[in-house]
Protein backbone atom coordinates (compact mmCIF):
# COMPACT_ATOMS: atom_id res chain seq x y z
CA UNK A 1 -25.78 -0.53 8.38
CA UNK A 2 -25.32 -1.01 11.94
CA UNK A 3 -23.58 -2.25 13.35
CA UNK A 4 -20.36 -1.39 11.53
CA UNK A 5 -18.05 -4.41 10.98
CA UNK A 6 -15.10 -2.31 12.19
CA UNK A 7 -17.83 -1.74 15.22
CA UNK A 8 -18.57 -5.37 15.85
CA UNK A 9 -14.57 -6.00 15.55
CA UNK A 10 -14.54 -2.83 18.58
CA UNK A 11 -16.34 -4.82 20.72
CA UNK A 12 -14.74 -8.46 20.44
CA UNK A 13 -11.42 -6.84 21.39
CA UNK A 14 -13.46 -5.42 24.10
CA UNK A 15 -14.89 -8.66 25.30
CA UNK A 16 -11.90 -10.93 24.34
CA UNK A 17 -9.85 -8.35 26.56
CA UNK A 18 -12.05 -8.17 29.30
CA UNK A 19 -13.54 -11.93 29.90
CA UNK A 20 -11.44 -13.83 27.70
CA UNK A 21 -7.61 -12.84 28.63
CA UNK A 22 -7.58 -11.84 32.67
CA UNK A 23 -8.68 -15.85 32.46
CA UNK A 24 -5.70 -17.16 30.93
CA UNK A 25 -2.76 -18.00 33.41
CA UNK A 26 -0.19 -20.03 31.32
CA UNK A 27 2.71 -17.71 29.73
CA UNK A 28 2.15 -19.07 26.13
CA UNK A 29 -1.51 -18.75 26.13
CA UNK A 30 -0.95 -15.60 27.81
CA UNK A 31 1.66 -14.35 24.62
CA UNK A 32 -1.47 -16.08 22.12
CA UNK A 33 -4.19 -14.28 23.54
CA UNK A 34 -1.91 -11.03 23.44
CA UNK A 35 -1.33 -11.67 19.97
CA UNK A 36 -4.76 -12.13 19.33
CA UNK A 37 -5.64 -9.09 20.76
CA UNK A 38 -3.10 -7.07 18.53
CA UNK A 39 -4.49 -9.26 15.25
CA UNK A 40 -7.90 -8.04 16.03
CA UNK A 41 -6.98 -4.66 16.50
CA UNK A 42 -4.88 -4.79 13.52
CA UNK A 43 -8.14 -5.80 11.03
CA UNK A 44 -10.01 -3.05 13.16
CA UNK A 45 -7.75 -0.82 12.00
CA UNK A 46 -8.01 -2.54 8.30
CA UNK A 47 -11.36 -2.56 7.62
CA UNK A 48 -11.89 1.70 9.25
CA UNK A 49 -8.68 2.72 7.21
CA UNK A 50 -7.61 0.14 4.24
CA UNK A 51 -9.88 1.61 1.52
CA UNK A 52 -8.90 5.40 1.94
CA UNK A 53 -5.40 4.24 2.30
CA UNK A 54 -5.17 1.97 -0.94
CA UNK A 55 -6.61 4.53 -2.90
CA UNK A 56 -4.00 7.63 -1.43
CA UNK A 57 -1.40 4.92 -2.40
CA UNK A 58 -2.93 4.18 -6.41
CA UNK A 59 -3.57 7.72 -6.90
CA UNK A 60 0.51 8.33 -5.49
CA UNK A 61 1.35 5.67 -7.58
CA UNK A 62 0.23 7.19 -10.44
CA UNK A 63 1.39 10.05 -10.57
CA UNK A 64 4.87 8.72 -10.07
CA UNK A 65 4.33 6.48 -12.79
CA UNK A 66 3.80 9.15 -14.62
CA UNK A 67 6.90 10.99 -13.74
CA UNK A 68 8.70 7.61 -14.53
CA UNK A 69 7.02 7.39 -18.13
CA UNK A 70 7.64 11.31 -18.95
CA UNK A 71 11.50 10.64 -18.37
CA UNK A 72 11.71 7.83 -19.76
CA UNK A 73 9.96 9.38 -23.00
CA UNK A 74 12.90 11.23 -23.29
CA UNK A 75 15.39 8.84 -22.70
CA UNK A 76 16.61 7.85 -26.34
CA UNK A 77 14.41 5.39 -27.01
CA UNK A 78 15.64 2.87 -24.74
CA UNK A 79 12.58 2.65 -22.74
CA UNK A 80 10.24 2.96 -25.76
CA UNK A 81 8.32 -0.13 -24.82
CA UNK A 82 8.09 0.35 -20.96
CA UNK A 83 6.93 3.80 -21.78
CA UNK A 84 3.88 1.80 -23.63
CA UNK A 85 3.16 -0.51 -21.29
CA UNK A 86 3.19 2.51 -18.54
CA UNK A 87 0.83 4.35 -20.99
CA UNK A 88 -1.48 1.58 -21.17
CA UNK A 89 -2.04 1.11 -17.43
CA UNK A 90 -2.04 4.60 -16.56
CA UNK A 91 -4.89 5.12 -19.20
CA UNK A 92 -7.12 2.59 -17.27
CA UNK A 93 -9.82 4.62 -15.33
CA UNK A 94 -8.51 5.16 -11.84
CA UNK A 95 -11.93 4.04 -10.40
CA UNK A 96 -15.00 1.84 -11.66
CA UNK A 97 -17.27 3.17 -13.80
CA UNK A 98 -20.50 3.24 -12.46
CA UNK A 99 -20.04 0.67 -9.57
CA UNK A 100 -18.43 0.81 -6.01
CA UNK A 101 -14.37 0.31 -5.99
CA UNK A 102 -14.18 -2.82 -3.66
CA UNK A 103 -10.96 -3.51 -2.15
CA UNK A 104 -10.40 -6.46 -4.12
CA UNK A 105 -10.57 -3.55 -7.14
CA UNK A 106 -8.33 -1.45 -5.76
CA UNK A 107 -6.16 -4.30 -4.80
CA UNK A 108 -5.77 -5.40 -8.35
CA UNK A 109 -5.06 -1.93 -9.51
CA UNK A 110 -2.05 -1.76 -6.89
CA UNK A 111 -0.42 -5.24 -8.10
CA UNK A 112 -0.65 -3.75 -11.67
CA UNK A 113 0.90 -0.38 -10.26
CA UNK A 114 3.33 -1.71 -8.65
CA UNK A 115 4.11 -3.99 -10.86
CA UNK A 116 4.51 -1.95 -13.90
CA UNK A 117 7.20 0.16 -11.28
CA UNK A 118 8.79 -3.16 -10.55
CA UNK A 119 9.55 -3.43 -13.79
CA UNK A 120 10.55 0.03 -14.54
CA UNK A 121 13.03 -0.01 -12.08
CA UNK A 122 14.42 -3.00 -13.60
CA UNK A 123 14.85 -1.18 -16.22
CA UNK A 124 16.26 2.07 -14.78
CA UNK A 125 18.93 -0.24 -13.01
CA UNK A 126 19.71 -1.71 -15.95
CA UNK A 127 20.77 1.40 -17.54
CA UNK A 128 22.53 2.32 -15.26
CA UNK A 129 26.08 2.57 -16.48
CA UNK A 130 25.06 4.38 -19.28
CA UNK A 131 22.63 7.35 -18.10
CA UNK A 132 23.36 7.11 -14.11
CA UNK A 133 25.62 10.14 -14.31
CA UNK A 134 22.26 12.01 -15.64
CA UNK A 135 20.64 14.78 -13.11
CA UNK A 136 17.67 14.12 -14.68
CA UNK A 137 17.74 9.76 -14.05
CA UNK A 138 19.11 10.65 -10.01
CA UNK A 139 15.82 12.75 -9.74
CA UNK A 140 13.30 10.11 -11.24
CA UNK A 141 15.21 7.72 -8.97
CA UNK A 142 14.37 10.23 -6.26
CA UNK A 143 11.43 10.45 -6.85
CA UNK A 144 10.50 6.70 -6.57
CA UNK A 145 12.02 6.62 -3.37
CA UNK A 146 10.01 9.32 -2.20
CA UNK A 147 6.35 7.57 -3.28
CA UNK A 148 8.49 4.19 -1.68
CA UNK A 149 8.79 6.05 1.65
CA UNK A 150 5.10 7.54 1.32
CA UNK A 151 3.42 4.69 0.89
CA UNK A 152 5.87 2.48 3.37
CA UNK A 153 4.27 5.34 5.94
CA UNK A 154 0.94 4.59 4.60
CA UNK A 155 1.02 0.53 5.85
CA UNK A 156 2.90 1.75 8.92
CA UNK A 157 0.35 3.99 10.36
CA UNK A 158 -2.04 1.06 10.20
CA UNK A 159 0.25 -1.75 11.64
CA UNK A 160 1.90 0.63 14.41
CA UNK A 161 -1.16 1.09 16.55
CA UNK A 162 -2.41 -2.12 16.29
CA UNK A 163 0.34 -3.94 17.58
CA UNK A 164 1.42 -1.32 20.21
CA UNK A 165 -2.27 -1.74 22.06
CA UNK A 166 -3.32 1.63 20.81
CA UNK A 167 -7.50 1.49 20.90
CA UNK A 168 -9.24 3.39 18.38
């Protein structure tokens, strides 16, 4: 299909930039219009890259969920029921069957993700004082930092060049 909506969003930055802003002379429709600009180049970015990047970030997110779930399978029992309810969600396909993953998808699979982590490190904090001394719970922690810091990286390669007039 052609054009592309990241395309069509291409070339309204182009125009607004080139008709639209050397037009405006008052400072705070000046900073509007330069906002605008960055907004536009920000969903630009969004539609070309949000897809490929929600999907690096589920699949991440899985497998540290996993990681989570495997300690906390052998963590006494304490976590017996988290370890479940990570189970569960992890054993949901990854993609739709037979249909195209639309973002709204993939969206819902994140807020379950990262919900299901929310709640594990609730859980991890919790416990704390008993098991914080543990090698084993400072690498799991670790290791949710790490995904954190991935997929913090993720969001900021799409909002960085946006607002810092980078064209694409």
């Amino acid at each position: 299909m052609r054009p592309r909506a990241d395309e069509i969003m291409a070339s309204v930055v182009a125009t607004f930039e080139e008709y639209i802003v050397p037009e405006v002379d008052e400072p705070f429709a000046q900073s509007i219009a330069l906002t605008l600009s960055n907004l536009m180049r920000l969903v630009r970015l969004r539609i070309q890259q949000e897809g490929p990047m929600l999907h690096a970030d589920n699949v991440d997110l899985r497998a540290t969920l996993a990681e989570v779930g495997s300690y906390m399978r052998g963590a006494d029992g304490r976590f017996a029921e988290l370890v479940v309810e990570i189970d569960d969600v992890l054993a949901a396909p990854n993609m739709p069957v037979d249909e195209y993953p639309t973002l709204a998808w993939m969206d819902d699979q994140a807020t379950t993700l990262r919900w299901i982590l929310q709640r594990a490190l609730e859980a991890l904090d919790a416990a704390r004082a008993d098991i914080g001394t543990n090698d084993d719970y400072a690498t799991i922690r670790q290791r949710i930092r790490q995904y954190l810091r991935r997929s913090v990286e993720r969001e900021g390669a799409v909002i960085l060049p946006a607002f810092t007039g980078e064209r694409r």
